[in-house]
PDBML (XML) file of the C-alpha atoms, coordinates in Angstrom:
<?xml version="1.0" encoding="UTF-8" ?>
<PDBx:datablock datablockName="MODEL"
   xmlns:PDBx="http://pdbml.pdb.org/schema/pdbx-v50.xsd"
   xmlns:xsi="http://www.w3.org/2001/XMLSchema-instance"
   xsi:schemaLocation="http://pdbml.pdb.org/schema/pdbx-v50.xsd pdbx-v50.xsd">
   <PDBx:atom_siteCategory>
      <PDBx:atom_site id="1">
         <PDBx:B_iso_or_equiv>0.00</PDBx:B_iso_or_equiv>
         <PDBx:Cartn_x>-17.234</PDBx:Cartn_x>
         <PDBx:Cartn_y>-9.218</PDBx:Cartn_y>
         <PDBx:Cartn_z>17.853</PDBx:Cartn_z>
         <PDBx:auth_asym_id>A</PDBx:auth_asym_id>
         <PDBx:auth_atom_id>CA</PDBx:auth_atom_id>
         <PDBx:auth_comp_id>UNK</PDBx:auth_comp_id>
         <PDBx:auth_seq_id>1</PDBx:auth_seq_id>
         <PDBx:group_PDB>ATOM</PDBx:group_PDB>
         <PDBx:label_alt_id xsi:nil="true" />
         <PDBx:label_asym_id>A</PDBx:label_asym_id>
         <PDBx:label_atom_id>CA</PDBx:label_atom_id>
         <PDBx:label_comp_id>UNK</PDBx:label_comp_id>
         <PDBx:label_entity_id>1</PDBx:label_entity_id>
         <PDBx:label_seq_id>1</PDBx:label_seq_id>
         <PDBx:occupancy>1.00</PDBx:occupancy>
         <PDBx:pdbx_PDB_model_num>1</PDBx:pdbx_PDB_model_num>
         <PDBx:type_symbol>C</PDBx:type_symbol>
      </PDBx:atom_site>
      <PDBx:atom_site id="2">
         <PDBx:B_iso_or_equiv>0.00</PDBx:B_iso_or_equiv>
         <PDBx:Cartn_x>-20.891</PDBx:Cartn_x>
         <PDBx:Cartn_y>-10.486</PDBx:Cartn_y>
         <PDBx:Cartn_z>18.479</PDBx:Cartn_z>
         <PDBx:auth_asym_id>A</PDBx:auth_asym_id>
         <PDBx:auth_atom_id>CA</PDBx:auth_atom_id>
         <PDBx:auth_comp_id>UNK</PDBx:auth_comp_id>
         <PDBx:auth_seq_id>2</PDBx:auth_seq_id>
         <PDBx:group_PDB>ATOM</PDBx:group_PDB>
         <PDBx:label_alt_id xsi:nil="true" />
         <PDBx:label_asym_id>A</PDBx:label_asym_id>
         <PDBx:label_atom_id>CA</PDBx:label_atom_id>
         <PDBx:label_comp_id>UNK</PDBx:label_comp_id>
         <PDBx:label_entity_id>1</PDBx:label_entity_id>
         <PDBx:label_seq_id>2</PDBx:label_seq_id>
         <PDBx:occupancy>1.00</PDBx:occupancy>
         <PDBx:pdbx_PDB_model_num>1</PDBx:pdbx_PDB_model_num>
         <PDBx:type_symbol>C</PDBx:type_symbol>
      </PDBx:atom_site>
      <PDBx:atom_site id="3">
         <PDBx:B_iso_or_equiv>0.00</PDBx:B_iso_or_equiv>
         <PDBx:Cartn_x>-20.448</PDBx:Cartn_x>
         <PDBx:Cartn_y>-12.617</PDBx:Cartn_y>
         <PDBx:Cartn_z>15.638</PDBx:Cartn_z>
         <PDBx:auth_asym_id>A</PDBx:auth_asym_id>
         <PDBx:auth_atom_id>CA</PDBx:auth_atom_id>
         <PDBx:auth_comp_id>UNK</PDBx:auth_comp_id>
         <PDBx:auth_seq_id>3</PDBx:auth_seq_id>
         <PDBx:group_PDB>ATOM</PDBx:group_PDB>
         <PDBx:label_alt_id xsi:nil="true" />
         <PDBx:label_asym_id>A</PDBx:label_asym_id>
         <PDBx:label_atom_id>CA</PDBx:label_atom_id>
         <PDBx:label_comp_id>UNK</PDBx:label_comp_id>
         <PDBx:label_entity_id>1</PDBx:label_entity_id>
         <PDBx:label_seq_id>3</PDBx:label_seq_id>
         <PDBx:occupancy>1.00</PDBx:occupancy>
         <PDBx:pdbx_PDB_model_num>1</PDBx:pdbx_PDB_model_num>
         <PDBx:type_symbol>C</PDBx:type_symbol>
      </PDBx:atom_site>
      <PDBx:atom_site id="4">
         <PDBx:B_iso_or_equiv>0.00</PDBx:B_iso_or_equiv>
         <PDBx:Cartn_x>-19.847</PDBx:Cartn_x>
         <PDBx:Cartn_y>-9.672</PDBx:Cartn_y>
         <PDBx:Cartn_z>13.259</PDBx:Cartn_z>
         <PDBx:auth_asym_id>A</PDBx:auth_asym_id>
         <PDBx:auth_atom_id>CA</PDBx:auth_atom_id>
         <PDBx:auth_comp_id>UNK</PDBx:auth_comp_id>
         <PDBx:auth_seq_id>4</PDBx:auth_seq_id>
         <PDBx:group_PDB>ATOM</PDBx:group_PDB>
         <PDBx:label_alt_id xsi:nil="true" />
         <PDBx:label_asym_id>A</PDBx:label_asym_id>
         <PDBx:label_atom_id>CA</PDBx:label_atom_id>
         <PDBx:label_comp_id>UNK</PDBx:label_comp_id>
         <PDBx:label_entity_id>1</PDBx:label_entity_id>
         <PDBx:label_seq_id>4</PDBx:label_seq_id>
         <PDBx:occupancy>1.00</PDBx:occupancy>
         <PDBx:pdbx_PDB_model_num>1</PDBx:pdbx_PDB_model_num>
         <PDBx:type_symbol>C</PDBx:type_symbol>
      </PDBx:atom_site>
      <PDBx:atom_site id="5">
         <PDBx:B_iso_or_equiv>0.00</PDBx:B_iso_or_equiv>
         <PDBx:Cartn_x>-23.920</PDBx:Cartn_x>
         <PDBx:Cartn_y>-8.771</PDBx:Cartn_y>
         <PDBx:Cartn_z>13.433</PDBx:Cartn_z>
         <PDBx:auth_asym_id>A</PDBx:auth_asym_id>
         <PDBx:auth_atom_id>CA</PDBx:auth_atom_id>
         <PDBx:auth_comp_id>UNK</PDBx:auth_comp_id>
         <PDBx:auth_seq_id>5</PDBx:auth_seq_id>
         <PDBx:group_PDB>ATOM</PDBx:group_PDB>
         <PDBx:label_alt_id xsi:nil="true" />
         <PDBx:label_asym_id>A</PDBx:label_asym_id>
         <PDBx:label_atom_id>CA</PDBx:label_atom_id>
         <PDBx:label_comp_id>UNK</PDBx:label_comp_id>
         <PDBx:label_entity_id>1</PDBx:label_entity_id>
         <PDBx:label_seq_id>5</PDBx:label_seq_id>
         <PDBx:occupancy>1.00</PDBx:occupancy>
         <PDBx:pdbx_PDB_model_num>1</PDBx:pdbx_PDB_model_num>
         <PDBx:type_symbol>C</PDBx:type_symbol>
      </PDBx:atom_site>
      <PDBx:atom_site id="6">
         <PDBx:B_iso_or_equiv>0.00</PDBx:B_iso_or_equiv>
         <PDBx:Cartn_x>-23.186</PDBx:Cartn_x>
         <PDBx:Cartn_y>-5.279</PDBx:Cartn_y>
         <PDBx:Cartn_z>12.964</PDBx:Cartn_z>
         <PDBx:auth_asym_id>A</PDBx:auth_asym_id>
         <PDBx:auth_atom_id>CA</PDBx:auth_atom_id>
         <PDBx:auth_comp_id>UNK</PDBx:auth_comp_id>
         <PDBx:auth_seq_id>6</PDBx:auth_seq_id>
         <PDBx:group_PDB>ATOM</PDBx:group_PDB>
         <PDBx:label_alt_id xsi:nil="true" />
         <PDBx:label_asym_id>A</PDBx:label_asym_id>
         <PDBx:label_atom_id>CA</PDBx:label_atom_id>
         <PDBx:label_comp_id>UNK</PDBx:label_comp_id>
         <PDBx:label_entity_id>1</PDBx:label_entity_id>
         <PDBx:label_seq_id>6</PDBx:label_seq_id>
         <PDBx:occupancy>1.00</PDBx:occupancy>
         <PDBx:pdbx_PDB_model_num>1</PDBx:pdbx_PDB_model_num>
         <PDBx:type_symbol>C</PDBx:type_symbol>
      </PDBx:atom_site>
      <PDBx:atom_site id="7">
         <PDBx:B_iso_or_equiv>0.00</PDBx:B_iso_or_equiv>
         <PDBx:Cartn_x>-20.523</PDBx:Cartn_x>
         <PDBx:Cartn_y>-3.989</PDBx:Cartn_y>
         <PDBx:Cartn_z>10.275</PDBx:Cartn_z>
         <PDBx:auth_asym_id>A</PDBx:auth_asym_id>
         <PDBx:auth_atom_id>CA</PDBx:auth_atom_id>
         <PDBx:auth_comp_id>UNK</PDBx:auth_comp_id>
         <PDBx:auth_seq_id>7</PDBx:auth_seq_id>
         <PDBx:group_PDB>ATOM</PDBx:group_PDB>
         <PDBx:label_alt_id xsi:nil="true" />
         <PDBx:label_asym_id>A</PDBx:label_asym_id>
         <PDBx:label_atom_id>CA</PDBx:label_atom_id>
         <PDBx:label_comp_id>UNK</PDBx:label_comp_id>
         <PDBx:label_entity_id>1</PDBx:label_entity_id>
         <PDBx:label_seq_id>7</PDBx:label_seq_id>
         <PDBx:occupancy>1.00</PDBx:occupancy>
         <PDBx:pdbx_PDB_model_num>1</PDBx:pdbx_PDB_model_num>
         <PDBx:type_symbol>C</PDBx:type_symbol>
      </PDBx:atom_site>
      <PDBx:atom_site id="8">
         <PDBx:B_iso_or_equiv>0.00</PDBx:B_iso_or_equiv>
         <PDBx:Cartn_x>-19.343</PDBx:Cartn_x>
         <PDBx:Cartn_y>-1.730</PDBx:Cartn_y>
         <PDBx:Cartn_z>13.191</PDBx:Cartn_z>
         <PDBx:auth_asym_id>A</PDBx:auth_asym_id>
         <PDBx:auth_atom_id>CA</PDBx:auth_atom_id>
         <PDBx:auth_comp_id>UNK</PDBx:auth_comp_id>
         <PDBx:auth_seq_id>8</PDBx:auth_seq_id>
         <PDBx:group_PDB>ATOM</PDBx:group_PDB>
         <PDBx:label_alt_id xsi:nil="true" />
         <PDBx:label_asym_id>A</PDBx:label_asym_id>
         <PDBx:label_atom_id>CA</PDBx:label_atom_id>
         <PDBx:label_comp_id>UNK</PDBx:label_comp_id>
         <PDBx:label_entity_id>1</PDBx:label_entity_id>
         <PDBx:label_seq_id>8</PDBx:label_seq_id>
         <PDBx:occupancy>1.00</PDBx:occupancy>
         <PDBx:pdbx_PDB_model_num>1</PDBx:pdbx_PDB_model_num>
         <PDBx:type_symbol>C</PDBx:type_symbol>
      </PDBx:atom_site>
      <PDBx:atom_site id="9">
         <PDBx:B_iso_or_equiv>0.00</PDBx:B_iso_or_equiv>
         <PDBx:Cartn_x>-18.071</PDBx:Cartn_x>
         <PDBx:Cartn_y>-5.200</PDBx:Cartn_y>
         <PDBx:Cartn_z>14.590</PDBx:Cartn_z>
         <PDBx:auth_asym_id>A</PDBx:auth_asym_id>
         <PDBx:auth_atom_id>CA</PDBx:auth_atom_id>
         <PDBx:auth_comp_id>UNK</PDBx:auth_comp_id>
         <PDBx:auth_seq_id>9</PDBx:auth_seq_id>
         <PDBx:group_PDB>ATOM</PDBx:group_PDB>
         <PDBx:label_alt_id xsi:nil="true" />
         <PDBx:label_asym_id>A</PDBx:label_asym_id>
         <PDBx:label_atom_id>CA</PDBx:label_atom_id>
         <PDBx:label_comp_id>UNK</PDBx:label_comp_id>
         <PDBx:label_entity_id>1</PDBx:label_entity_id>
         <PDBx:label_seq_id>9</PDBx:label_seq_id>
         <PDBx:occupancy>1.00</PDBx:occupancy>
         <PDBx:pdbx_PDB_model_num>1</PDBx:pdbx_PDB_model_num>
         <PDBx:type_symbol>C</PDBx:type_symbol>
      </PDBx:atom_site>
      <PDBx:atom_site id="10">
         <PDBx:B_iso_or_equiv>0.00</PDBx:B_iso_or_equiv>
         <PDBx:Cartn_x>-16.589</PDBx:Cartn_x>
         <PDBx:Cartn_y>-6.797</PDBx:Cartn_y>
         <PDBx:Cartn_z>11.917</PDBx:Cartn_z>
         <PDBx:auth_asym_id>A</PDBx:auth_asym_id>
         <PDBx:auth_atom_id>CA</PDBx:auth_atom_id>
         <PDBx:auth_comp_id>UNK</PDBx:auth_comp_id>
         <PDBx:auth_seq_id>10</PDBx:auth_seq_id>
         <PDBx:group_PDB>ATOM</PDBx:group_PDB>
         <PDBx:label_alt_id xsi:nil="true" />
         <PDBx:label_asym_id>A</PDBx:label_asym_id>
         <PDBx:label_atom_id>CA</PDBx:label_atom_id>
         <PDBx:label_comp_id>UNK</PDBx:label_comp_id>
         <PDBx:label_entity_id>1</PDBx:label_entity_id>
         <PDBx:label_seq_id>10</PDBx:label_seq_id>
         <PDBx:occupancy>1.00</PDBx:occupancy>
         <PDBx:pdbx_PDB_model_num>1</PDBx:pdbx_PDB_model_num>
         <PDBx:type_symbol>C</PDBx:type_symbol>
      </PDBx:atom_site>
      <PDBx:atom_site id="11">
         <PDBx:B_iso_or_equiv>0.00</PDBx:B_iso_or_equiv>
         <PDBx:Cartn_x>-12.848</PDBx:Cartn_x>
         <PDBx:Cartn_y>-7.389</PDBx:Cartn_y>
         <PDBx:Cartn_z>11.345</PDBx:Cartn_z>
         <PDBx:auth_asym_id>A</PDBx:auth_asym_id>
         <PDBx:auth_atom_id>CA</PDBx:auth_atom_id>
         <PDBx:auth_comp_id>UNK</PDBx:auth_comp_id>
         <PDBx:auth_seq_id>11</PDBx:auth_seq_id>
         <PDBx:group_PDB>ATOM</PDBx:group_PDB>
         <PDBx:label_alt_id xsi:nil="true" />
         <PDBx:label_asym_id>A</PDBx:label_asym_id>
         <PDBx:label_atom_id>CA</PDBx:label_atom_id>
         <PDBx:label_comp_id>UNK</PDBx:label_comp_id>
         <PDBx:label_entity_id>1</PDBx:label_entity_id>
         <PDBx:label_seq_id>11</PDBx:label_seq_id>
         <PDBx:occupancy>1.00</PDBx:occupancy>
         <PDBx:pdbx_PDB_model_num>1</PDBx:pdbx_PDB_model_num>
         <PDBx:type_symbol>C</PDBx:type_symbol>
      </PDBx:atom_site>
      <PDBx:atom_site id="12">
         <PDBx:B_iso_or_equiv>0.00</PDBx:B_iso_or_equiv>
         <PDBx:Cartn_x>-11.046</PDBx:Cartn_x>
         <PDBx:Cartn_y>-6.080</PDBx:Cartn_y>
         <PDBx:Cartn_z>8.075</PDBx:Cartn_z>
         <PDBx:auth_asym_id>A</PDBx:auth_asym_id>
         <PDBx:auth_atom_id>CA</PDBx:auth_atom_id>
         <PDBx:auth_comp_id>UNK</PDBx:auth_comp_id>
         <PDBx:auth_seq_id>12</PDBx:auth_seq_id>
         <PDBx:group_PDB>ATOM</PDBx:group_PDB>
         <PDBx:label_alt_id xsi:nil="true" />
         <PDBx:label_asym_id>A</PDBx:label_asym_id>
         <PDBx:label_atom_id>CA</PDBx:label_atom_id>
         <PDBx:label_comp_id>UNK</PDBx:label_comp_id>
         <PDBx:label_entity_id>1</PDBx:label_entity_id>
         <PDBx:label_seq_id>12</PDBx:label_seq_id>
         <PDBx:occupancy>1.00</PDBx:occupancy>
         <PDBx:pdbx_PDB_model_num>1</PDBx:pdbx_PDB_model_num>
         <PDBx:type_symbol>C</PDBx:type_symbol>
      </PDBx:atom_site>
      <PDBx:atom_site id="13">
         <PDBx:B_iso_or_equiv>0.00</PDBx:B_iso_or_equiv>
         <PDBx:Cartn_x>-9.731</PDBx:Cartn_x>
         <PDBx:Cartn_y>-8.265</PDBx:Cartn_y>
         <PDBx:Cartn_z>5.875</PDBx:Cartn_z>
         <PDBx:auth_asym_id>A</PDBx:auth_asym_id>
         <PDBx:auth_atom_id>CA</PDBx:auth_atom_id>
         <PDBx:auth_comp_id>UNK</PDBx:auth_comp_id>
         <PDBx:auth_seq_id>13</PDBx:auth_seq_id>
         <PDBx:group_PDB>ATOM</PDBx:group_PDB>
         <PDBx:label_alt_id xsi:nil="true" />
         <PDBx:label_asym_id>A</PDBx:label_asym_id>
         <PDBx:label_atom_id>CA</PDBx:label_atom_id>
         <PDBx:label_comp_id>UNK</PDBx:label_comp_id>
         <PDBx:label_entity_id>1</PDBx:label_entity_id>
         <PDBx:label_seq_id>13</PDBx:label_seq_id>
         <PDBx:occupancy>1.00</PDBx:occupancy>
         <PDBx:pdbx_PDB_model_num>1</PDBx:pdbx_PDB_model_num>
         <PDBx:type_symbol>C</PDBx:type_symbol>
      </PDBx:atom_site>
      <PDBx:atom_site id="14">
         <PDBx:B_iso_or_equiv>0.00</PDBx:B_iso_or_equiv>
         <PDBx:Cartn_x>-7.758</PDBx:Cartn_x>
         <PDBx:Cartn_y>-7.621</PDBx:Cartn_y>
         <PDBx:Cartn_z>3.124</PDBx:Cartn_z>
         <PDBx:auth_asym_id>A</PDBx:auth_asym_id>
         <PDBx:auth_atom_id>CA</PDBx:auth_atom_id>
         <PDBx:auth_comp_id>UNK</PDBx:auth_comp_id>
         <PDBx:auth_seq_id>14</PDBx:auth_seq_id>
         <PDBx:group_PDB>ATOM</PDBx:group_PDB>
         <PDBx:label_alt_id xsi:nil="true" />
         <PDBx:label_asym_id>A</PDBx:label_asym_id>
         <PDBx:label_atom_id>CA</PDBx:label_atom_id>
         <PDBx:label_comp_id>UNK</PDBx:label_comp_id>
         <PDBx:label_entity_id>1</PDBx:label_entity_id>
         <PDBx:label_seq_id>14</PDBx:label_seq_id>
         <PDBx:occupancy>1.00</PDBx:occupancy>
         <PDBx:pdbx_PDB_model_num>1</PDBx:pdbx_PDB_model_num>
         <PDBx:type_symbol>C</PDBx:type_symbol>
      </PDBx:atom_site>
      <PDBx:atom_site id="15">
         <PDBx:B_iso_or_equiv>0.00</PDBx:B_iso_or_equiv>
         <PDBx:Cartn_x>-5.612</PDBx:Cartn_x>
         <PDBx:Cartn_y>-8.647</PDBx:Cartn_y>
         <PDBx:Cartn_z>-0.120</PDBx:Cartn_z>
         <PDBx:auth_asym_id>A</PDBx:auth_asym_id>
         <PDBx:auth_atom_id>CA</PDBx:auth_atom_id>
         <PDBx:auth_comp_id>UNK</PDBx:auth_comp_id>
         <PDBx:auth_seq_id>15</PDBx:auth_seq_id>
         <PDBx:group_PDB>ATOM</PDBx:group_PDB>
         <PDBx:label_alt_id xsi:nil="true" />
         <PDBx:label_asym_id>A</PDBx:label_asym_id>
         <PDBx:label_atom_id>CA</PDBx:label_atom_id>
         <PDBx:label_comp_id>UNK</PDBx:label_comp_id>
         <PDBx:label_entity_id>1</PDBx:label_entity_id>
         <PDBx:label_seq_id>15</PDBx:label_seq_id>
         <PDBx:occupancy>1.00</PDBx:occupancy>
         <PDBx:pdbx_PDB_model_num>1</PDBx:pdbx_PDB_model_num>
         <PDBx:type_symbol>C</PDBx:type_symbol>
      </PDBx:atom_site>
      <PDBx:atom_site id="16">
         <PDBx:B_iso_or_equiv>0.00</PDBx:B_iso_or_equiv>
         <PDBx:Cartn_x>-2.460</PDBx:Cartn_x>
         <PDBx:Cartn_y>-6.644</PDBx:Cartn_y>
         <PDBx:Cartn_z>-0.580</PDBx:Cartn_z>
         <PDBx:auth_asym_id>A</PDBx:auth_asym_id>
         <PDBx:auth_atom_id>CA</PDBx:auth_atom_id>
         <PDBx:auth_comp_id>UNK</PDBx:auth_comp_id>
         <PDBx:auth_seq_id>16</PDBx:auth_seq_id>
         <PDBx:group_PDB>ATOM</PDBx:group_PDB>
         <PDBx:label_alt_id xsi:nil="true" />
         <PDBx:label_asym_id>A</PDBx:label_asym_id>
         <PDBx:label_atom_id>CA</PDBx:label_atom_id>
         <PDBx:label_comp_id>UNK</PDBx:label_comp_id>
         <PDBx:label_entity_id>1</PDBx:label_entity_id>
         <PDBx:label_seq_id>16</PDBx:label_seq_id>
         <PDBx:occupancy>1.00</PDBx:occupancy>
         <PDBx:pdbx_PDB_model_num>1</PDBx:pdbx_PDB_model_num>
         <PDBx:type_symbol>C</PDBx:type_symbol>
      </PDBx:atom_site>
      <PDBx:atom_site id="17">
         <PDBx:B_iso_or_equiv>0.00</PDBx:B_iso_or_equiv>
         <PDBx:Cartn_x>-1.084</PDBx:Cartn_x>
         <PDBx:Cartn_y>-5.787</PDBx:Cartn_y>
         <PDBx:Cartn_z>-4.040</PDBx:Cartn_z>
         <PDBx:auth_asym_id>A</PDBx:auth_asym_id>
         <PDBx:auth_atom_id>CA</PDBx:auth_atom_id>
         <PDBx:auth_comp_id>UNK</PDBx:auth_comp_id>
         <PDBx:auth_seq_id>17</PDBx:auth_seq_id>
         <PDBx:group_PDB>ATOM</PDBx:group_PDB>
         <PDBx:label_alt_id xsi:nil="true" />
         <PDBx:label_asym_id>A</PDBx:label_asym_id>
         <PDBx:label_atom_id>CA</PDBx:label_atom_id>
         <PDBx:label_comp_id>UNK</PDBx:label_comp_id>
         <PDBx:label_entity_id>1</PDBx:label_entity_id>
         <PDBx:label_seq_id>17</PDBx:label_seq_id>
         <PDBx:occupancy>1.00</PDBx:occupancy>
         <PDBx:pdbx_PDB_model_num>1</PDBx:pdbx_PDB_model_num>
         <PDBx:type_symbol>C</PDBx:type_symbol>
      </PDBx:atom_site>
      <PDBx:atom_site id="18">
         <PDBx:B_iso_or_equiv>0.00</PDBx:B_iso_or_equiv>
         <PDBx:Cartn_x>2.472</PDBx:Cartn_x>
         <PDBx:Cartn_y>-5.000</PDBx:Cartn_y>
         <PDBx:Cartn_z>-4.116</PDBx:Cartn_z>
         <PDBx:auth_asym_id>A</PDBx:auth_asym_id>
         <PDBx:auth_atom_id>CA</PDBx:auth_atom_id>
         <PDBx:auth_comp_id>UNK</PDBx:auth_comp_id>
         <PDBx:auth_seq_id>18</PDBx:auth_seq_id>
         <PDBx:group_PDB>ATOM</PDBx:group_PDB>
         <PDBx:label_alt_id xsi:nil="true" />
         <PDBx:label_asym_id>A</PDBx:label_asym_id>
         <PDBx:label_atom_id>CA</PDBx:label_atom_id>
         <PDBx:label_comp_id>UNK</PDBx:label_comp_id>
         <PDBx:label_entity_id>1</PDBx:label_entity_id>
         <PDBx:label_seq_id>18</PDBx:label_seq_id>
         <PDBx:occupancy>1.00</PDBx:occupancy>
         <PDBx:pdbx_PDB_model_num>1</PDBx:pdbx_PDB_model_num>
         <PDBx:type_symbol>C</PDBx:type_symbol>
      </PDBx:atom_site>
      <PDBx:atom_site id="19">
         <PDBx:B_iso_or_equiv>0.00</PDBx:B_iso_or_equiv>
         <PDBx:Cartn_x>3.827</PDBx:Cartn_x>
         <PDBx:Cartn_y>-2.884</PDBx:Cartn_y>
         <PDBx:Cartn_z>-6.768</PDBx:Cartn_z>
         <PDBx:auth_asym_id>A</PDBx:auth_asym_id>
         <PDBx:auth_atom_id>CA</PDBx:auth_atom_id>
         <PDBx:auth_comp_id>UNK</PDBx:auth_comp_id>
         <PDBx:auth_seq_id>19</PDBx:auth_seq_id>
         <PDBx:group_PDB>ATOM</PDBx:group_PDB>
         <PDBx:label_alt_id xsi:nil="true" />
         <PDBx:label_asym_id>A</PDBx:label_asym_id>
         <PDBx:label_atom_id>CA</PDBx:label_atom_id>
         <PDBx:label_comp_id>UNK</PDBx:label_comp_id>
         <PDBx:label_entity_id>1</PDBx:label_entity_id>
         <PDBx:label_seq_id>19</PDBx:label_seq_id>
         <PDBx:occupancy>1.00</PDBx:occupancy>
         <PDBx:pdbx_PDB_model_num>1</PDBx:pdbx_PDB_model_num>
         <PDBx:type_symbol>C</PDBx:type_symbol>
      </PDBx:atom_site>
      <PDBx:atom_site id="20">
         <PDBx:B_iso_or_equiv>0.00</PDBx:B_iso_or_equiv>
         <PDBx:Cartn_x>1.050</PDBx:Cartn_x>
         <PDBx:Cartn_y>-3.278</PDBx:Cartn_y>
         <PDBx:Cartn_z>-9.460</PDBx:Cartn_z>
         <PDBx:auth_asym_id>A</PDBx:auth_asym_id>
         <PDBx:auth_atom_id>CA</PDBx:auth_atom_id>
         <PDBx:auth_comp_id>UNK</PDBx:auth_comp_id>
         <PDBx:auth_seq_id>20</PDBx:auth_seq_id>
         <PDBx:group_PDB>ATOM</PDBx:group_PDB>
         <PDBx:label_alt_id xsi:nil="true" />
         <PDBx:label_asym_id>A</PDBx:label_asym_id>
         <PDBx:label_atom_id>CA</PDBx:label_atom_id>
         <PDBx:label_comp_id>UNK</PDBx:label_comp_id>
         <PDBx:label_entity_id>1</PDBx:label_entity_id>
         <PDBx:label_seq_id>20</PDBx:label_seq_id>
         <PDBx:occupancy>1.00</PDBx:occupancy>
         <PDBx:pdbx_PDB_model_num>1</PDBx:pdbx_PDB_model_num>
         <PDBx:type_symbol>C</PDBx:type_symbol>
      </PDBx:atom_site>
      <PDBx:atom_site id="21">
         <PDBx:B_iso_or_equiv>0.00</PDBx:B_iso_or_equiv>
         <PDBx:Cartn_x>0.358</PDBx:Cartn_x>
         <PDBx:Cartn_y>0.281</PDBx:Cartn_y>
         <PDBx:Cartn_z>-10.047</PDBx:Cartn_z>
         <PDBx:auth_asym_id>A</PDBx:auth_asym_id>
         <PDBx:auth_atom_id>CA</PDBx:auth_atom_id>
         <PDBx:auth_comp_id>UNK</PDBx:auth_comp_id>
         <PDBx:auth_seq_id>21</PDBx:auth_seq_id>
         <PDBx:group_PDB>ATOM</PDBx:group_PDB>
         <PDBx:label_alt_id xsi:nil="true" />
         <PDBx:label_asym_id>A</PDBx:label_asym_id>
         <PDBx:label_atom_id>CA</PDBx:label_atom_id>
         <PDBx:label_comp_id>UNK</PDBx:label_comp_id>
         <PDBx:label_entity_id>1</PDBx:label_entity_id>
         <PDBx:label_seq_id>21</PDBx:label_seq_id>
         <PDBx:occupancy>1.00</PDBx:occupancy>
         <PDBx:pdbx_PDB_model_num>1</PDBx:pdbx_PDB_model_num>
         <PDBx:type_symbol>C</PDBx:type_symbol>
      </PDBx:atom_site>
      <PDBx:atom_site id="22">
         <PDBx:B_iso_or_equiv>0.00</PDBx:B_iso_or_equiv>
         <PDBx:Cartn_x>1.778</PDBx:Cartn_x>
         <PDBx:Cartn_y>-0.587</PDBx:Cartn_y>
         <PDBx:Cartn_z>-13.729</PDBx:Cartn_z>
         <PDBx:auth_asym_id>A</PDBx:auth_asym_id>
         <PDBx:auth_atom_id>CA</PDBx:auth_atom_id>
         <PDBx:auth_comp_id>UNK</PDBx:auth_comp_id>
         <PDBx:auth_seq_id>22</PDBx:auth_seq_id>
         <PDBx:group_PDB>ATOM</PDBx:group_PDB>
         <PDBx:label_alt_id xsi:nil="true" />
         <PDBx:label_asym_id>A</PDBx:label_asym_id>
         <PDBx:label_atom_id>CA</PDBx:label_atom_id>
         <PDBx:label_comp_id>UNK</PDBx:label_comp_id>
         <PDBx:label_entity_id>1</PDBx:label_entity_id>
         <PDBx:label_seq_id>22</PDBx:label_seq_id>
         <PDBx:occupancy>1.00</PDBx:occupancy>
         <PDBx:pdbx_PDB_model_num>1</PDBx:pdbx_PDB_model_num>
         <PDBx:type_symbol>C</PDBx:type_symbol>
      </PDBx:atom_site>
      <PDBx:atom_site id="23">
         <PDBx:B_iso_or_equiv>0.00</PDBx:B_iso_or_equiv>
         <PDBx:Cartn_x>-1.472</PDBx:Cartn_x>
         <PDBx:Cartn_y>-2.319</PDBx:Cartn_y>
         <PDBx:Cartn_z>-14.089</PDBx:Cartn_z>
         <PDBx:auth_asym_id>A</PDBx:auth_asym_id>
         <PDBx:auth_atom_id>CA</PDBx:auth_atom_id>
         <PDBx:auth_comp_id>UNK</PDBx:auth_comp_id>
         <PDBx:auth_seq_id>23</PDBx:auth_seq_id>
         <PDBx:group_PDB>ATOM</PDBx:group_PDB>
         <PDBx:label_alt_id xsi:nil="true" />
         <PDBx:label_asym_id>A</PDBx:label_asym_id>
         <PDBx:label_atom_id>CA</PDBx:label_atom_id>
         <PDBx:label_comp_id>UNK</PDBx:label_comp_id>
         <PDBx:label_entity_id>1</PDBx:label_entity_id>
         <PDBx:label_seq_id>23</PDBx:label_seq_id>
         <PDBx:occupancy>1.00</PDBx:occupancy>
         <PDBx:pdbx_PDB_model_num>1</PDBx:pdbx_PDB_model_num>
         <PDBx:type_symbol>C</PDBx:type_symbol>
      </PDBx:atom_site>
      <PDBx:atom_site id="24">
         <PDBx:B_iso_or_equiv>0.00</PDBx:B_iso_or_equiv>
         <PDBx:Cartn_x>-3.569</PDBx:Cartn_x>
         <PDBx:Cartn_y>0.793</PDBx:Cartn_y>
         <PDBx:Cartn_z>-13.600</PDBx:Cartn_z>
         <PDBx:auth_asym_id>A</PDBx:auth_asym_id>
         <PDBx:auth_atom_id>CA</PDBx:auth_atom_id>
         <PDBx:auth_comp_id>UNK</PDBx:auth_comp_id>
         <PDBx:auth_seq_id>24</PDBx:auth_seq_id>
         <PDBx:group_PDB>ATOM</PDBx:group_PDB>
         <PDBx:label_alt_id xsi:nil="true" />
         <PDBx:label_asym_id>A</PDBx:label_asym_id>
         <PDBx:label_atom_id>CA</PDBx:label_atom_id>
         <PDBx:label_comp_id>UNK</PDBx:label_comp_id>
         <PDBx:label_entity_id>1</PDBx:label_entity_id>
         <PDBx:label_seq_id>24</PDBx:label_seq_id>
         <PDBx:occupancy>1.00</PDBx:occupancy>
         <PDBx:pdbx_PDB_model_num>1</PDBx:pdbx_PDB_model_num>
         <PDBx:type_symbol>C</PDBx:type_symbol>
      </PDBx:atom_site>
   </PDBx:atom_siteCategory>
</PDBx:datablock>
């Protein structure tokens, strides 16, 4: 929102990690 100018308006984006706790 207003071009993401602010980190208040920013969207999330994300990478999801599924079942790679093993790697920890």
């Amino acid at each position: 929102f207003r071009g993401g100018s602010e980190e208040v308006y920013k969207c999330v984006k994300m990478r999801l990690e599924i079942n790679r706790s093993w790697q920890k």
